[in-house]
Protein backbone atom coordinates (compact mmCIF):
# COMPACT_ATOMS: atom_id res chain seq x y z
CA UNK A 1 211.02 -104.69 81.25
CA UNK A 2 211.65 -100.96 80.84
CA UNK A 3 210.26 -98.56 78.77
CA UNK A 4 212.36 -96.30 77.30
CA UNK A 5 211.22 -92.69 76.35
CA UNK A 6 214.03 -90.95 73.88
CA UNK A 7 214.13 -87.85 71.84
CA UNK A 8 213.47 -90.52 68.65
CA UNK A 9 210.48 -92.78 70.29
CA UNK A 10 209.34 -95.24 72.40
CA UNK A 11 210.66 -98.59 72.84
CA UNK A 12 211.03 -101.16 75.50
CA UNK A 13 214.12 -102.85 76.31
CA UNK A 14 214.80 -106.23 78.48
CA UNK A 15 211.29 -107.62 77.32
CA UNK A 16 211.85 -110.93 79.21
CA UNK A 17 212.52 -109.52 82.28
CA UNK A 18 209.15 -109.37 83.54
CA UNK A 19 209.99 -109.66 87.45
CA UNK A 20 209.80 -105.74 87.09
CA UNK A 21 208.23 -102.53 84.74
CA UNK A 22 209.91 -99.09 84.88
CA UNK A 23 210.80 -96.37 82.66
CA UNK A 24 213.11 -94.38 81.96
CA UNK A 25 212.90 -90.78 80.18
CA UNK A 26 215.95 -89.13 79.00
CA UNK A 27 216.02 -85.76 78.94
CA UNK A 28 213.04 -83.58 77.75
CA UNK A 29 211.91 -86.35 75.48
CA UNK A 30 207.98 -86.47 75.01
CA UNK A 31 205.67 -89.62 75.64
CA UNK A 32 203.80 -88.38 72.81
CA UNK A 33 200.81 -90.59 72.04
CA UNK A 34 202.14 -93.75 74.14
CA UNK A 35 200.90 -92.39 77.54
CA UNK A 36 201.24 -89.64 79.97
CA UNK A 37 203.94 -88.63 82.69
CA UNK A 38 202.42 -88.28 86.00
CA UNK A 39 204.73 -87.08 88.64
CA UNK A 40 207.88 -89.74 89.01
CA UNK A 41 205.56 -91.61 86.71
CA UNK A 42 204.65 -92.65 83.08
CA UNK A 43 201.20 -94.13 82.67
CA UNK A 44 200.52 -96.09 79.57
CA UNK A 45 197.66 -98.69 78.64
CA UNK A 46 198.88 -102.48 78.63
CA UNK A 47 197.71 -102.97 74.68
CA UNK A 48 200.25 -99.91 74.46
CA UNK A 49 203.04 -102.26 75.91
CA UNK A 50 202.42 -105.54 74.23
CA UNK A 51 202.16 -103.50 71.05
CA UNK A 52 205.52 -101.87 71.65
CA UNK A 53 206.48 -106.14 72.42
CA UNK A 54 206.20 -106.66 68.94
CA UNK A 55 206.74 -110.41 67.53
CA UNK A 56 207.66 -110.98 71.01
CA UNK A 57 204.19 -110.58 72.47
CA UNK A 58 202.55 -113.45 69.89
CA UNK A 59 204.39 -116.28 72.02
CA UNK A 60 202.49 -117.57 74.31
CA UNK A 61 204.22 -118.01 77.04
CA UNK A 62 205.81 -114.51 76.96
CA UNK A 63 202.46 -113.20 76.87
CA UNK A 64 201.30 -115.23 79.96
CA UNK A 65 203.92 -114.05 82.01
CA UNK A 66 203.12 -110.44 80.94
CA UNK A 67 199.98 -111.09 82.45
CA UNK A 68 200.99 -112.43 85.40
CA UNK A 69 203.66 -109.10 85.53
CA UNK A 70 200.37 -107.20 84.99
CA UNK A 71 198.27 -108.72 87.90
CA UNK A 72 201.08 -108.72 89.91
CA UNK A 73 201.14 -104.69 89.16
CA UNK A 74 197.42 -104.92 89.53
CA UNK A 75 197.15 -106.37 92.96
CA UNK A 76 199.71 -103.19 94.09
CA UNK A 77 197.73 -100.73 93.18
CA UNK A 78 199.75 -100.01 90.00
CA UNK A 79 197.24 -100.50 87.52
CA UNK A 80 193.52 -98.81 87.38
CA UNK A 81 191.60 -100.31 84.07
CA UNK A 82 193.68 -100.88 81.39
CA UNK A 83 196.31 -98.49 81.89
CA UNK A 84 199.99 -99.23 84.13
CA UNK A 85 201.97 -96.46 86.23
CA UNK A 86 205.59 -97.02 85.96
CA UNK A 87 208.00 -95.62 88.32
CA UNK A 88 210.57 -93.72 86.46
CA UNK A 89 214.66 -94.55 87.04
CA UNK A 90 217.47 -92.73 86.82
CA UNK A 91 219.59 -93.08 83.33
């Protein structure tokens, strides 16, 4: 899954890859209300993410293997409460 950061929004892209969770800003575009950048980083809450899912995130078994990409994150020190740091990639 990556989350994509553009002059016009927020979106994510690939939302059934959920072997990995990145980000990727182009430009000078702003985070806005979604989250925060953080050095290399964008931090945003996981209701953030399965809001930005859409439809996608009412099937159940897309949103159990969300969770298991978020404990996965968890257990690497990637996550702290609610909220995941994504390492951003190049465009």
């Amino acid at each position: 899954m990556i989350l994509r950061v553009e002059a016009g929004g927020v979106t994510l892209d690939d939302l059934d890859d959920l072997q990995r969770l990145s980000a990727r800003v182009t430009g000078g575009a702003s985070i806005g209300d979604w989250g925060r950048l953080e050095a290399g980083h964008v931090v945003v809450t996981t209701e953030k993410l399965v809001r930005l899912a859409g439809a996608r995130a009412s099937d159940p078994q897309w949103r159990s293997r969300f969770d298991g990409m978020v404990d996965y994150a968890r257990r690497h020190g990637w996550v702290h409460g609610d909220e995941v740091r994504m390492h951003v990639v190049g465009e």
